[in-house]
C-alpha atoms as a PDB file:
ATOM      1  CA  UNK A   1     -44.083 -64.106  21.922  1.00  0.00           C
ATOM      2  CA  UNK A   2     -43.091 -60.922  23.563  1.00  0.00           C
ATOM      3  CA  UNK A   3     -39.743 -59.281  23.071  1.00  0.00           C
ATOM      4  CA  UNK A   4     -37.740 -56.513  24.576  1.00  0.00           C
ATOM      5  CA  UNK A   5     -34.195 -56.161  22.553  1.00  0.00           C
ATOM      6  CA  UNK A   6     -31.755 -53.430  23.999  1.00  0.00           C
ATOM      7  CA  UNK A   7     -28.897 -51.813  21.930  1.00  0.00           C
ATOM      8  CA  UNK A   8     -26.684 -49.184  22.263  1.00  0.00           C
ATOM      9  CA  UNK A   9     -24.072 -50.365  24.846  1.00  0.00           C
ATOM     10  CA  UNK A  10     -20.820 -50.382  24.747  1.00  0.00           C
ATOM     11  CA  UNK A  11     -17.621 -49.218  25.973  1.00  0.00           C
ATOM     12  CA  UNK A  12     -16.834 -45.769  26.537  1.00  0.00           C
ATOM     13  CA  UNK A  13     -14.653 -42.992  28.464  1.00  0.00           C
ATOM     14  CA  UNK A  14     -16.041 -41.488  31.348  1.00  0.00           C
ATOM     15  CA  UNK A  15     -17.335 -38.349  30.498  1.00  0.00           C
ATOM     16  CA  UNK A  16     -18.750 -39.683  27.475  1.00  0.00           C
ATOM     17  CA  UNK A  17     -22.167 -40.933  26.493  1.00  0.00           C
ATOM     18  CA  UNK A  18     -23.896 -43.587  25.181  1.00  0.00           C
ATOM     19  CA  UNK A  19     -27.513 -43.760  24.260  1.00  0.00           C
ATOM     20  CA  UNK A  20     -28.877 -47.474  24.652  1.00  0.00           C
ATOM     21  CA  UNK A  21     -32.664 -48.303  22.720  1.00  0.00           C
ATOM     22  CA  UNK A  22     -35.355 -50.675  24.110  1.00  0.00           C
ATOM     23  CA  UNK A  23     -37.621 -51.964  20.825  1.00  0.00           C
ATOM     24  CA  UNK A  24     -40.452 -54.127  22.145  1.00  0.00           C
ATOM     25  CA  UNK A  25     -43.009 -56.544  19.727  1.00  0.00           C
ATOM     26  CA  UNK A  26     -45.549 -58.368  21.409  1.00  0.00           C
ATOM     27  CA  UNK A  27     -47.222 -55.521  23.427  1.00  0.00           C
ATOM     28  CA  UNK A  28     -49.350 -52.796  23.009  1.00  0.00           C
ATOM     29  CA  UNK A  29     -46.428 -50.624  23.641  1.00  0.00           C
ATOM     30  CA  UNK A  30     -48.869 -47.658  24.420  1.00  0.00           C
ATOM     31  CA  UNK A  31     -50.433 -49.112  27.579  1.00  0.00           C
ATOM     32  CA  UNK A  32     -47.221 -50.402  29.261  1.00  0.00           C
ATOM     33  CA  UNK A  33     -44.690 -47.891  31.579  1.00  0.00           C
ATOM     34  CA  UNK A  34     -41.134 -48.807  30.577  1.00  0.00           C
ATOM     35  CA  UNK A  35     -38.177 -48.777  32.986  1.00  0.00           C
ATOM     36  CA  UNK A  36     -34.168 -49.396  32.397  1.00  0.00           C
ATOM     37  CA  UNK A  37     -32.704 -51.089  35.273  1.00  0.00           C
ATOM     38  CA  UNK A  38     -28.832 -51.864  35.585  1.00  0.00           C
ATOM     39  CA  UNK A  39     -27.181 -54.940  37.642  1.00  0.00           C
ATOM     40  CA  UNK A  40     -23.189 -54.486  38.470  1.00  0.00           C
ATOM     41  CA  UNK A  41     -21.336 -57.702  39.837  1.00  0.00           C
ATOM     42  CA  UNK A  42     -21.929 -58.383  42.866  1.00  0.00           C
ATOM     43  CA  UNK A  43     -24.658 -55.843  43.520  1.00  0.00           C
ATOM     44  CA  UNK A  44     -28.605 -56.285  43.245  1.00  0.00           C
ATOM     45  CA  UNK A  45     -30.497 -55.248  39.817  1.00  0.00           C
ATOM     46  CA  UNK A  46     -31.608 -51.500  40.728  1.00  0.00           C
ATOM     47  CA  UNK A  47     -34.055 -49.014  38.713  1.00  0.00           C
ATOM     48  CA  UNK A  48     -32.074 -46.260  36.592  1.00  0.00           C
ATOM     49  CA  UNK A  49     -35.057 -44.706  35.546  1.00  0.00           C
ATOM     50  CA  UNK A  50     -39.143 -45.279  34.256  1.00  0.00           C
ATOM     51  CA  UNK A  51     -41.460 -43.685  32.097  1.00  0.00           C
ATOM     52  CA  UNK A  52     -45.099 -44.006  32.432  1.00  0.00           C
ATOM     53  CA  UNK A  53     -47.532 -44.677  29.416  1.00  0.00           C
ATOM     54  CA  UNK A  54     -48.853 -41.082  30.190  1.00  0.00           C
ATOM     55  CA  UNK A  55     -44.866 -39.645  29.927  1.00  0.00           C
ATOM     56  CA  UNK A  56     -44.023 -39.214  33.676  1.00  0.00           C
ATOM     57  CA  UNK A  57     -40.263 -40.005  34.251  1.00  0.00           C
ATOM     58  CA  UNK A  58     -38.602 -41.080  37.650  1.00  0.00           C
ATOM     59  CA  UNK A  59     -34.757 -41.323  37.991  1.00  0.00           C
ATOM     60  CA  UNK A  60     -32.539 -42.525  40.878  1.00  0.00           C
ATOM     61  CA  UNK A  61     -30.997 -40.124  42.208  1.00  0.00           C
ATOM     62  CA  UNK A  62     -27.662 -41.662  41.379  1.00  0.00           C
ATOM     63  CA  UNK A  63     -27.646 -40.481  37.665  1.00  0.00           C
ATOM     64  CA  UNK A  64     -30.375 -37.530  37.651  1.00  0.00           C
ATOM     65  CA  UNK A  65     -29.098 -34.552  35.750  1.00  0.00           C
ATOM     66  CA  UNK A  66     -27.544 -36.861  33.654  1.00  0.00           C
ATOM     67  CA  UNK A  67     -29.648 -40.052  32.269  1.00  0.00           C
ATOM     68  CA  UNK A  68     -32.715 -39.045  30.472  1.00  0.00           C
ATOM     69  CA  UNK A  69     -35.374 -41.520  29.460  1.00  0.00           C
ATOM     70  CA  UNK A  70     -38.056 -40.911  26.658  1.00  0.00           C
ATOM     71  CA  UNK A  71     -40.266 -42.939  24.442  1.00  0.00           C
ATOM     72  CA  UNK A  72     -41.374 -43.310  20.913  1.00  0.00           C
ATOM     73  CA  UNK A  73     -44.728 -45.075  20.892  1.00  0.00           C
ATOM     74  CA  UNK A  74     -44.773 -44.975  17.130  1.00  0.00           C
ATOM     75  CA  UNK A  75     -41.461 -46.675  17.042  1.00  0.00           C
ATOM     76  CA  UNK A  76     -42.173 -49.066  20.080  1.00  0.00           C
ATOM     77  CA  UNK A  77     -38.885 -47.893  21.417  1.00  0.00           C
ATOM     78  CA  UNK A  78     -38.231 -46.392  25.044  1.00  0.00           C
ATOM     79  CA  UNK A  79     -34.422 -44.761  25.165  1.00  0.00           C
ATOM     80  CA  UNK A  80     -32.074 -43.946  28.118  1.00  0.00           C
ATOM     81  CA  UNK A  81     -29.855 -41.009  27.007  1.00  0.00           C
ATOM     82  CA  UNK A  82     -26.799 -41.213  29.071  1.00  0.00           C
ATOM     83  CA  UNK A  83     -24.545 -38.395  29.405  1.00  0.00           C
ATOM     84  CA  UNK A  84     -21.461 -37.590  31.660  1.00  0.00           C
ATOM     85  CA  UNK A  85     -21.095 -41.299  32.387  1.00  0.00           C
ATOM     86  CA  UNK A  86     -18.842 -42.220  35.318  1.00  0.00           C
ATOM     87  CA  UNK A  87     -16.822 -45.556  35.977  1.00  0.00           C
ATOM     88  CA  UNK A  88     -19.417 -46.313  38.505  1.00  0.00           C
ATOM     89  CA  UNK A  89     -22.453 -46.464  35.668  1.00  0.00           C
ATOM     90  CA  UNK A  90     -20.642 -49.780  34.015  1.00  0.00           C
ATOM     91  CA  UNK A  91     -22.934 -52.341  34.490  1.00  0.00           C
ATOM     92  CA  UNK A  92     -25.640 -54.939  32.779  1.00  0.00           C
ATOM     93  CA  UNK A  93     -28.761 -52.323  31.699  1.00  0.00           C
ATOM     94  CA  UNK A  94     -32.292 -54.112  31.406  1.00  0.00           C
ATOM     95  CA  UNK A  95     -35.451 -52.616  29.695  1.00  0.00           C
ATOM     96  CA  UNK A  96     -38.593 -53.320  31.168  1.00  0.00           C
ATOM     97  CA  UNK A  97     -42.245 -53.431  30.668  1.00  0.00           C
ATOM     98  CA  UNK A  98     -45.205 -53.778  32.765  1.00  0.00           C
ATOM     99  CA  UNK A  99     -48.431 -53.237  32.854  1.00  0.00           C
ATOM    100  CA  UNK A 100     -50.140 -53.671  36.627  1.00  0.00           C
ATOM    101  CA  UNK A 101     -49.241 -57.254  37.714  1.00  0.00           C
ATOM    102  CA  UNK A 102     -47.801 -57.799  34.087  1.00  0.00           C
ATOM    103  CA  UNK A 103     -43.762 -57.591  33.231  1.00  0.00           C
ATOM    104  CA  UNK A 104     -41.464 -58.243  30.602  1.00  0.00           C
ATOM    105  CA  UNK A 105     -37.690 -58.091  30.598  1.00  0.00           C
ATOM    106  CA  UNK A 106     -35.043 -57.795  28.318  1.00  0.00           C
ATOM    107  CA  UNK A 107     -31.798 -59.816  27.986  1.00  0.00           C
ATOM    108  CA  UNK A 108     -29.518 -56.716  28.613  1.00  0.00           C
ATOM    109  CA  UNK A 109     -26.981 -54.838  26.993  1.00  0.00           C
ATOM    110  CA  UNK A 110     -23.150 -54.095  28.497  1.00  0.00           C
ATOM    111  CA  UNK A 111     -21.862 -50.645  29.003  1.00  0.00           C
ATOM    112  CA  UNK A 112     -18.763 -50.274  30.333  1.00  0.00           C
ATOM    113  CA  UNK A 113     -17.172 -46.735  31.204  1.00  0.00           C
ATOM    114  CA  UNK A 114     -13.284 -46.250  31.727  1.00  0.00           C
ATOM    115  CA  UNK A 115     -11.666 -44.308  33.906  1.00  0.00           C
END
C-alpha cells in the first residue's frame, strides 16, 4: 500500500510561516518527482510547486520568492517551506507523487493564515 502523509499545517498570522512535510512508504521515493498542490473552497486544486527526482523545482508564480520546496531522499520526505504567508495562501495543501503515467496523492493538511 502506498502512502503520502502531510504535516505541518496549521493556523498562522500572515506574515508568518509554516513548513508542512510530505513522508511517503510504498515508493521508491528516489525515482518519483514530488509536487504540493493546494485546493481553496470553491476554487480548482492548483500546483504550488514540484521537484523533480533529479532536484529541479518549479513554483507558481503566485508564491515564488516565498515557498521553497526541497527533498530528503534518505528521509522519504519532500518539504514546502512557506514564508511570508498571506490570507490568500489558506487552503487544503496536497503532496504528490508520480512517476510518468503513475500518481499518488495525499489526504491533505489545513493551513489557514489570518489577516
Amino acid at each position: 500500500q502506498v502512502q503520502l502523509v502531510e504535516s505541518g499545517g496549521g493556523l498562522v498570522q500572515a506574515g508568518g510561516s509554516l513548513r508542512l512535510s510530505c513522508t511517503a512508504s510504498g515508493i521508491s521515493f528516489t525515482v518519483y518527482d514530488m509536487g504540493w498542490y493546494r485546493q481553496a473552497p470553491g476554487n480548482q486544486r492548483e500546483l504550488v510547486a514540484r521537484i523533480s527526482r533529479g532536484g529541479v523545482t518549479n513554483y507558481a508564480d503566485s508564491v515564488r520568492g516565498r515557498f521553497a520546496i526541497s527533498r530528503h531522499n534518505a528521509k522519504n520526505t519532500v518539504y514546502l517551506q512557506m514564508d511570508s504567508l498571506k490570507p490568500e495562501d489558506t487552503a487544503v495543501y496536497f503532496c504528490a507523487a508520480t512517476l510518468g503515467a503513475r500518481d499518488y496523492w495525499g489526504q491533505g493538511t489545513q493551513v489557514t493564515v489570518s489577516s
